[in-house]
C-alpha atoms as a PDB file:
ATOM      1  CA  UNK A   1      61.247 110.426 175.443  1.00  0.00           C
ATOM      2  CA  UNK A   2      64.534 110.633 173.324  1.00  0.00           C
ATOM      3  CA  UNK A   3      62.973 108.993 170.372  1.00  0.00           C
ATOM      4  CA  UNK A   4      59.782 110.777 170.153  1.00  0.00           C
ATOM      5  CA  UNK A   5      61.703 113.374 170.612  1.00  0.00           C
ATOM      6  CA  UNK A   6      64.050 112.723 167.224  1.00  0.00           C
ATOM      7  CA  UNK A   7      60.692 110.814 165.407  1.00  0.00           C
ATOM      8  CA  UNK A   8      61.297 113.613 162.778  1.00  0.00           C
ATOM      9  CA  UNK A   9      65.080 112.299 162.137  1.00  0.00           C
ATOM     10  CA  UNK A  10      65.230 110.728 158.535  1.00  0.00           C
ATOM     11  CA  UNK A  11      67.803 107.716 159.645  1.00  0.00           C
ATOM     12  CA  UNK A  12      66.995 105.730 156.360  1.00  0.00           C
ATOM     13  CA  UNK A  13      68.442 108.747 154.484  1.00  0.00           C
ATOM     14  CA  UNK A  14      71.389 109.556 157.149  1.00  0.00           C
ATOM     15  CA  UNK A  15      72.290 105.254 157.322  1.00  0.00           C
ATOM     16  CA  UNK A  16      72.410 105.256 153.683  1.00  0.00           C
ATOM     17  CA  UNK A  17      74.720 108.361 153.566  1.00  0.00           C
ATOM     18  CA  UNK A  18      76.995 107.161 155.710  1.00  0.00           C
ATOM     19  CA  UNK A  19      77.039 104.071 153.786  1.00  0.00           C
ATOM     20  CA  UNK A  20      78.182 105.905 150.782  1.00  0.00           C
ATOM     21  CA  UNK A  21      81.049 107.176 152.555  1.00  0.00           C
ATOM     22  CA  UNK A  22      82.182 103.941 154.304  1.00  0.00           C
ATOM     23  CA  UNK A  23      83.698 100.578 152.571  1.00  0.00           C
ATOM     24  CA  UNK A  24      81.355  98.125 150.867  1.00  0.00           C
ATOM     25  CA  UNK A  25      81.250  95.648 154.056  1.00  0.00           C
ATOM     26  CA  UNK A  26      83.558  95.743 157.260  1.00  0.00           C
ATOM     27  CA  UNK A  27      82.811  95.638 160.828  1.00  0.00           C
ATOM     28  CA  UNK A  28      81.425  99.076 162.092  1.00  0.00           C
ATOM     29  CA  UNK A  29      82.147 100.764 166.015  1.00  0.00           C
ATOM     30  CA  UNK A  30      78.938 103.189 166.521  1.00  0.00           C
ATOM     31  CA  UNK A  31      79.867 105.441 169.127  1.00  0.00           C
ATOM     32  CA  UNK A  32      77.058 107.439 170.961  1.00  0.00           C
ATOM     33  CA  UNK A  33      74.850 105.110 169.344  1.00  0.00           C
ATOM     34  CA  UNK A  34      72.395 106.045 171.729  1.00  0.00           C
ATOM     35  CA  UNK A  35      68.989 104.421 171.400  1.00  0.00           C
ATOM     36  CA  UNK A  36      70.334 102.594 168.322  1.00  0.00           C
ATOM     37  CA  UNK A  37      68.725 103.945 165.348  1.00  0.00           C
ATOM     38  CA  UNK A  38      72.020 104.716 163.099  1.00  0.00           C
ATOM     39  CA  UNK A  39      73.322 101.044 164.827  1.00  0.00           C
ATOM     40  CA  UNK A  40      70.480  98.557 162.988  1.00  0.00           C
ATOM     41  CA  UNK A  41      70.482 100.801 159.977  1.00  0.00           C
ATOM     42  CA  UNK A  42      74.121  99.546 159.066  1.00  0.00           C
ATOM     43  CA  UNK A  43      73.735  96.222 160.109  1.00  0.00           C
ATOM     44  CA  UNK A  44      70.851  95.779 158.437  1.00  0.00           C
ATOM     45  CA  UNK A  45      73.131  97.102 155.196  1.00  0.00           C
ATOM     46  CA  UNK A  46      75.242  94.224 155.665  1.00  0.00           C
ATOM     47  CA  UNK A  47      78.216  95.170 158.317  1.00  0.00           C
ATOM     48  CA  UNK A  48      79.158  93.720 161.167  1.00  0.00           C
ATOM     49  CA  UNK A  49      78.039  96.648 163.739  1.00  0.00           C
ATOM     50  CA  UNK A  50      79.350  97.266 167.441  1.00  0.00           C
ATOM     51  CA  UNK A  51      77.330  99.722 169.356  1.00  0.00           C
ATOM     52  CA  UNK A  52      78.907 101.817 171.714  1.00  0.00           C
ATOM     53  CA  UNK A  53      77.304 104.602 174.045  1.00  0.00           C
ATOM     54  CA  UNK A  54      78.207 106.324 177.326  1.00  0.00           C
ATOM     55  CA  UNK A  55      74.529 105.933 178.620  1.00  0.00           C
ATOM     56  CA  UNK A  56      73.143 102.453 179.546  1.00  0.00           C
ATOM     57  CA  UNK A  57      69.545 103.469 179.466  1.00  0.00           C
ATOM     58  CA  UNK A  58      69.732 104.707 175.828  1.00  0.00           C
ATOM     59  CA  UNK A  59      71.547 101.194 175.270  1.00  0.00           C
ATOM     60  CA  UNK A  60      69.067  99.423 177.248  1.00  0.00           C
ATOM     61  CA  UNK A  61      66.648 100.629 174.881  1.00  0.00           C
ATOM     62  CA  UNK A  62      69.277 100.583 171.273  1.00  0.00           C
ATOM     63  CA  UNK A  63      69.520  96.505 172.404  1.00  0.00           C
ATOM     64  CA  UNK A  64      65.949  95.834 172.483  1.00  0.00           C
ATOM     65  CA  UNK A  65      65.209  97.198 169.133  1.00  0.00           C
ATOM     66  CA  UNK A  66      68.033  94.645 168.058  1.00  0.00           C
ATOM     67  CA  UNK A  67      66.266  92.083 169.714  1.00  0.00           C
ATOM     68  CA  UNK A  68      62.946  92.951 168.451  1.00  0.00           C
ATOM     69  CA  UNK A  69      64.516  93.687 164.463  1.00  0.00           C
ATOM     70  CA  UNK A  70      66.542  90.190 164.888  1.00  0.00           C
ATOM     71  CA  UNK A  71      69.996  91.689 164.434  1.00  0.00           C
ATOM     72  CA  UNK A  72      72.802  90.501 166.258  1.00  0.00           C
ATOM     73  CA  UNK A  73      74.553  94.110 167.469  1.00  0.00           C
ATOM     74  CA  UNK A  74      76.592  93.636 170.404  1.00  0.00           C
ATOM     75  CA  UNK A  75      76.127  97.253 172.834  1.00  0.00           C
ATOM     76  CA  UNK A  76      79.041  98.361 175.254  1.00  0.00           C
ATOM     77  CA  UNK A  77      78.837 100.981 177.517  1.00  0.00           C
ATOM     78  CA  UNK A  78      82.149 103.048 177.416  1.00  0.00           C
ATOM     79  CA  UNK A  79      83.373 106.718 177.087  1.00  0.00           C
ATOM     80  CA  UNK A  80      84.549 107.087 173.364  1.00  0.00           C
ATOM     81  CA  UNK A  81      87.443 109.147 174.851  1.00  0.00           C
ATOM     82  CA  UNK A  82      88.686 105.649 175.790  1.00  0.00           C
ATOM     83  CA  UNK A  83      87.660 103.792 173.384  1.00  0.00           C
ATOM     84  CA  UNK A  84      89.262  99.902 173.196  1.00  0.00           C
ATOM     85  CA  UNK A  85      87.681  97.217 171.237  1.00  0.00           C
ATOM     86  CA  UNK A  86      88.778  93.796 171.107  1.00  0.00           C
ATOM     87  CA  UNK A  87      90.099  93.695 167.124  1.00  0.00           C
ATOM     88  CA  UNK A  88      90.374  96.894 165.157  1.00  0.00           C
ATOM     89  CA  UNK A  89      87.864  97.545 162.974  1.00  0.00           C
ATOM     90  CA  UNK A  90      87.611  98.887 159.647  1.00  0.00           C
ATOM     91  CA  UNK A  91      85.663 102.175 160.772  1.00  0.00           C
ATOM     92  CA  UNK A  92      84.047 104.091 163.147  1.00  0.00           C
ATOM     93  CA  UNK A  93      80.828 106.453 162.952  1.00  0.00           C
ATOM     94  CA  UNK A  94      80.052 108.723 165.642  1.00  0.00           C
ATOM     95  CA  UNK A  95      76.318 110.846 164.123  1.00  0.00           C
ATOM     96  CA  UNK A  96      74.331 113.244 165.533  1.00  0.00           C
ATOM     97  CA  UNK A  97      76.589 115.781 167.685  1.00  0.00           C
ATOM     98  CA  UNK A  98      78.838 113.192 169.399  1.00  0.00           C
ATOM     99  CA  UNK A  99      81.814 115.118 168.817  1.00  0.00           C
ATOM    100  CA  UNK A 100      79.592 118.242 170.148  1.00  0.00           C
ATOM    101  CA  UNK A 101      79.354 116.591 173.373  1.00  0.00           C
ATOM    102  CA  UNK A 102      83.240 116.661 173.893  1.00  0.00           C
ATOM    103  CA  UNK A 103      83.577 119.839 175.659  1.00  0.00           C
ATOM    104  CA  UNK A 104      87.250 120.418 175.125  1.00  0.00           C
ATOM    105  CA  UNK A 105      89.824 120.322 173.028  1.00  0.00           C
ATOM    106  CA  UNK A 106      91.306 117.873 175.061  1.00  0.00           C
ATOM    107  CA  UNK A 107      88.453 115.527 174.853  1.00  0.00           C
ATOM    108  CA  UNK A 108      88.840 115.319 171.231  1.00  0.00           C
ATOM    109  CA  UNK A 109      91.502 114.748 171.011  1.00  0.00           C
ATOM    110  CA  UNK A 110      91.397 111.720 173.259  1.00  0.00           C
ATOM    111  CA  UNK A 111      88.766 110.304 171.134  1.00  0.00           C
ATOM    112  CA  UNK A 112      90.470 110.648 167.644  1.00  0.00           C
ATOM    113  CA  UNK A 113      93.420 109.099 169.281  1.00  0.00           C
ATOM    114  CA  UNK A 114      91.768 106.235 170.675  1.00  0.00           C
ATOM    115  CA  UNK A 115      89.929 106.175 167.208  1.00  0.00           C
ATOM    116  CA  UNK A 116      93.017 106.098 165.351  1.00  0.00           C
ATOM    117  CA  UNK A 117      94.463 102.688 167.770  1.00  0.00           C
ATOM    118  CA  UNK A 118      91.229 101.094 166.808  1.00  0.00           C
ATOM    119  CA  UNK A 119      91.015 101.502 163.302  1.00  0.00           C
ATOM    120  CA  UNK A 120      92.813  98.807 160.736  1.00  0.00           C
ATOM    121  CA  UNK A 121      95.234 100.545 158.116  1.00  0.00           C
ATOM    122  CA  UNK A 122      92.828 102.197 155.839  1.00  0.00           C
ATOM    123  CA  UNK A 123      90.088 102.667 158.139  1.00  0.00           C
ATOM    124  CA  UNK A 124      87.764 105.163 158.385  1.00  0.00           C
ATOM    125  CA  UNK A 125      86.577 107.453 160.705  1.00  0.00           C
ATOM    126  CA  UNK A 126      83.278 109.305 160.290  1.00  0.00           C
ATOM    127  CA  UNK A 127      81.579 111.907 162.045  1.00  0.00           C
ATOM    128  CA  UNK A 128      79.412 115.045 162.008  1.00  0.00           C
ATOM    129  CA  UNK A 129      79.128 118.448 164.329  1.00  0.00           C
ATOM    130  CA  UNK A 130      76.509 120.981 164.459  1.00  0.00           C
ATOM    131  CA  UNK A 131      78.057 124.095 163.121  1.00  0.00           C
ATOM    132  CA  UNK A 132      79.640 127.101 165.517  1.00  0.00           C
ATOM    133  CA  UNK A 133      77.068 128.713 163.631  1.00  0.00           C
ATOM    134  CA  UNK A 134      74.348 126.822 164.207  1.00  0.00           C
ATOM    135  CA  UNK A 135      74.819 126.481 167.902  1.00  0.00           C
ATOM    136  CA  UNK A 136      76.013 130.354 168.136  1.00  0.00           C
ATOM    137  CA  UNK A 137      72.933 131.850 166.055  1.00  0.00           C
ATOM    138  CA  UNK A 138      70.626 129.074 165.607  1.00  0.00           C
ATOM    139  CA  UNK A 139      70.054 127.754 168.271  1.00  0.00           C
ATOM    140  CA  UNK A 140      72.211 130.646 170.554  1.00  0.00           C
ATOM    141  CA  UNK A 141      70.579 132.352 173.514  1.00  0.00           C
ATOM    142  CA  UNK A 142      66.906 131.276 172.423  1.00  0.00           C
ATOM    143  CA  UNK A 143      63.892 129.109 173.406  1.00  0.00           C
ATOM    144  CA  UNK A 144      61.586 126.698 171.894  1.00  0.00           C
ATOM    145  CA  UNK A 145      58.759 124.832 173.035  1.00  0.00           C
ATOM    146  CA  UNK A 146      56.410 122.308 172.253  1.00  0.00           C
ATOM    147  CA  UNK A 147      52.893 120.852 173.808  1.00  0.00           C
ATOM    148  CA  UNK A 148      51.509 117.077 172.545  1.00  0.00           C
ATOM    149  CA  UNK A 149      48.770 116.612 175.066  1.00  0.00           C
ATOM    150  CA  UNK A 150      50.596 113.503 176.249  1.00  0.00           C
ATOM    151  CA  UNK A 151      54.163 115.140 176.581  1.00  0.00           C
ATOM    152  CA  UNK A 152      55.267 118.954 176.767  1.00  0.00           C
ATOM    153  CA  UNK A 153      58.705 120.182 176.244  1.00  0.00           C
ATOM    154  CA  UNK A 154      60.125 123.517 177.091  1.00  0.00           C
ATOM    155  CA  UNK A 155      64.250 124.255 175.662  1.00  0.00           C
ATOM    156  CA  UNK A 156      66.527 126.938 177.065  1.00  0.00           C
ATOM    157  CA  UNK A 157      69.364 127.172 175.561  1.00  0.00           C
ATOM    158  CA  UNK A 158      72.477 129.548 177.123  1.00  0.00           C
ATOM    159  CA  UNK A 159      75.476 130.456 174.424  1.00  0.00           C
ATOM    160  CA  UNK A 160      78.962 131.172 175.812  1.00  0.00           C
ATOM    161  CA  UNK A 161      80.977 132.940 173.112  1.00  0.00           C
ATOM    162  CA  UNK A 162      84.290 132.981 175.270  1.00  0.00           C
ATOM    163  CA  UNK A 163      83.945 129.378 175.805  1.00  0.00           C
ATOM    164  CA  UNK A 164      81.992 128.315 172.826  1.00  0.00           C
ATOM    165  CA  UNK A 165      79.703 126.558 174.814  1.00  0.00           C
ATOM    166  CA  UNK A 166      75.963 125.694 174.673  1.00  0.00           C
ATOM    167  CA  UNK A 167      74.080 124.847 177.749  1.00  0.00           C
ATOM    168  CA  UNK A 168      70.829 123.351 176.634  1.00  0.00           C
ATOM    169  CA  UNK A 169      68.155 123.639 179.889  1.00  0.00           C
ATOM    170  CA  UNK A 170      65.229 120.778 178.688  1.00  0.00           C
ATOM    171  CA  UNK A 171      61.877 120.835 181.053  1.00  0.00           C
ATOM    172  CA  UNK A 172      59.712 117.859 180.078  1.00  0.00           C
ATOM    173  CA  UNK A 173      56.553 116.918 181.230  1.00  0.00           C
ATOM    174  CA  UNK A 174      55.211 113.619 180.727  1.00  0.00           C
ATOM    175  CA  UNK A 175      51.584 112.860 181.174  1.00  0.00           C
ATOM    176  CA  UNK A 176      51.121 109.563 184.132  1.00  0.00           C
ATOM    177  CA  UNK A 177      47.220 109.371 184.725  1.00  0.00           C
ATOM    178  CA  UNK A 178      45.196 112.267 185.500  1.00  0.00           C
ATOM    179  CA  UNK A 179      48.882 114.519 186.311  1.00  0.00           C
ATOM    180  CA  UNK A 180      52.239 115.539 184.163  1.00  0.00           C
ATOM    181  CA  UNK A 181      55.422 114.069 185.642  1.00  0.00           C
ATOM    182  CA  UNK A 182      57.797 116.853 185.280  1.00  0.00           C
ATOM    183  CA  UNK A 183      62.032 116.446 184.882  1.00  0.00           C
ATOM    184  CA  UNK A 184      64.979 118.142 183.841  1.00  0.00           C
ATOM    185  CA  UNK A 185      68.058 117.918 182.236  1.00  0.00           C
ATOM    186  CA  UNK A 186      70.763 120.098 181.052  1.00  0.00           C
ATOM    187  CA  UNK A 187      72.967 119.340 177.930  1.00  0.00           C
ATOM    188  CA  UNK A 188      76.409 121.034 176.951  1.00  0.00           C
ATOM    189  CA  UNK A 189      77.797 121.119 173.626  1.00  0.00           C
ATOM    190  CA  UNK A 190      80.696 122.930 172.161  1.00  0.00           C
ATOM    191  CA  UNK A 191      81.256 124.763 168.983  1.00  0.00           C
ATOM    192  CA  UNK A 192      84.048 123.438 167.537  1.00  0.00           C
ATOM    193  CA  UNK A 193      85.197 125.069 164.336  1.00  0.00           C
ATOM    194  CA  UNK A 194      85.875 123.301 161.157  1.00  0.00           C
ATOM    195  CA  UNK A 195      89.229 124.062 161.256  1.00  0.00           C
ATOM    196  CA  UNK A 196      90.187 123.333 164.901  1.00  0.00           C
ATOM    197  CA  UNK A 197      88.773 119.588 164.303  1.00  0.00           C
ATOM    198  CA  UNK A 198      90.810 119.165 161.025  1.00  0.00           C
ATOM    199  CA  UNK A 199      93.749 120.441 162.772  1.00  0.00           C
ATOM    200  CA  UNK A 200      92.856 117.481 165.439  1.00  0.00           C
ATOM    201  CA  UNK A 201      92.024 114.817 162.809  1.00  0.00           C
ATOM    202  CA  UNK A 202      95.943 115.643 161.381  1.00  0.00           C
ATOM    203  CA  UNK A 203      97.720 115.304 164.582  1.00  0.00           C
ATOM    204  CA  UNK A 204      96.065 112.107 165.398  1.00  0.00           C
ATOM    205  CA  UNK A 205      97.261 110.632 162.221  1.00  0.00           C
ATOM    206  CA  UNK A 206      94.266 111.324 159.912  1.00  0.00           C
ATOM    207  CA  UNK A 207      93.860 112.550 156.167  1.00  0.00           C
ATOM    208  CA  UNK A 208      90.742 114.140 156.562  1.00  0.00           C
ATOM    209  CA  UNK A 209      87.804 115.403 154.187  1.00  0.00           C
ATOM    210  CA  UNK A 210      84.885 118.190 155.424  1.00  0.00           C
ATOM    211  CA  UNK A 211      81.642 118.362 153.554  1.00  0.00           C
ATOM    212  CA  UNK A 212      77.730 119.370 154.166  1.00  0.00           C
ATOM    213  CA  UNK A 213      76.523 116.883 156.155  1.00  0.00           C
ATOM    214  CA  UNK A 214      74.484 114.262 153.530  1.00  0.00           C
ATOM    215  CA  UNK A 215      76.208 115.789 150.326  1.00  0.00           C
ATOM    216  CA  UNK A 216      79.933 115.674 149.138  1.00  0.00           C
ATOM    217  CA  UNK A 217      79.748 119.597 149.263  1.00  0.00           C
ATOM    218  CA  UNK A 218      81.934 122.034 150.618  1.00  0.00           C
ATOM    219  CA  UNK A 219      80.504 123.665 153.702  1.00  0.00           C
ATOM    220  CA  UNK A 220      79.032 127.142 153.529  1.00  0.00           C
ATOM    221  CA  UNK A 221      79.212 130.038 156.103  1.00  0.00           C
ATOM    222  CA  UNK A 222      75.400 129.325 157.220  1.00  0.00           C
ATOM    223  CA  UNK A 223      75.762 125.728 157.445  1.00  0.00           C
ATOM    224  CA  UNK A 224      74.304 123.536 160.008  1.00  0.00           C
ATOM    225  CA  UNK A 225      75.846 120.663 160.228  1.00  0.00           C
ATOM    226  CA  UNK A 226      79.235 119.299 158.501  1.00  0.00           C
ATOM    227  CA  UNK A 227      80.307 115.795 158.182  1.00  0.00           C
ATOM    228  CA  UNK A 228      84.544 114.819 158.198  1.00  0.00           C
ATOM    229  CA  UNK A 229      85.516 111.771 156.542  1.00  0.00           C
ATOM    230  CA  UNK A 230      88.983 111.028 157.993  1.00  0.00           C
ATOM    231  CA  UNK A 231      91.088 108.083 156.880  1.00  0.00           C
ATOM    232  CA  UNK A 232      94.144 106.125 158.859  1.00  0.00           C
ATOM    233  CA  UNK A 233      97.305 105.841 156.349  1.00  0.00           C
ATOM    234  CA  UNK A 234      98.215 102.095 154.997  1.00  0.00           C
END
């Protein structure tokens, strides 16, 4: 259901911003491509893309979209906290709450170092995070819901200031003949601040850059999403 789900998700717009922030051509790591959407937007603008995702049912899905677009991506399922390709690459894109996904400070900074091994002299890293103040006030201790007839949605979400953790609590229901199938899953995502993630970027080795996400503006308090533009010395 992920992509029905996102269906609202301008990735034409998103692709091309990233685009603008990335070299003219190069070969491309995607991590948490997921169902591939960000993946056959770039190769489709002319670089060589590796897709890379934790999940193999959301790359299950992310390689038969290649198949069906005719684009040659190559999917690998791996944990972007240990990230190892076979040549480095000239960058590496990580959209839509990746970086969220690493609970701990820890876990970022496994992936910028592992990043940072797999990235050519010059390369560049780009990702975005929803903001501490989206996930804190936005989205926070509240609930949304949605019916479709053929699929129903109900989302809990749990904010844990001390921590700065969001536990997301998804019911869906998915209609299967004349009855709803019903599942569950639960999704944590931290707040990381701005300036805990630049601090991160510069210990790994990074010059880094922070704007709105899908402008070259400086982030304001209210904010929902920023992207970082980080680049590996020559």
């Amino acid at each position: 259901m992920y992509d029905d789900l996102m269906r609202d998700v301008d990735y034409d717009a998103w692709a091309a911003y990233l685009c603008t922030l990335l070299p003219p051509s190069g070969q491309v790591a995607d991590c948490a491509c997921g169902t591939g959407e960000i993946s056959l937007r770039l190769s489709r603008a002319g670089y060589a893309v590796t897709g890379i995702d934790i999940s193999r049912e959301m790359l299950a899905v992310a390689q038969e979209k290649a198949r069906e677009a005719g684009r040659r991506i190559p999917f690998v399922c791996m944990d972007m906290r240990r990230l190892q390709l076979h040549k480095p690459v000239d960058a590496i894109v990580c959209a839509c709450d990746g970086v969220n996904y690493l609970t701990s400070r820890e876990s970022v900074r496994a992936f910028f170092d592992a990043a940072y091994a797999c990235l050519k002299p010059g390369g560049r890293l780009l990702f975005d995070v929803s903001t501490r103040y989206k996930l804190s006030t936005v989205l926070g201790c509240n609930t949304f819901a949605e019916d479709e007839g053929e699929r129903a949605y109900i989302w809990k979400n749990y904010y844990d200031p001390e921590n700065r953790l969001l536990e997301m609590r998804l019911t869906f229901f998915a209609k299967e003949g004349e009855a709803y199938a019903r599942f569950c899953e639960t999704h944590v995502q931290r707040a990381h601040s701005e300036t805990e993630l630049l601090h991160a970027l510069e210990n790994a080795g990074f010059t880094a850059s922070v704007y709105a996400a899908f402008t070259t503006d400086e982030p304001a308090k209210e904010t929902e999403r920023i992207q970082f533009a980080a680049v590996k010395p020559i």
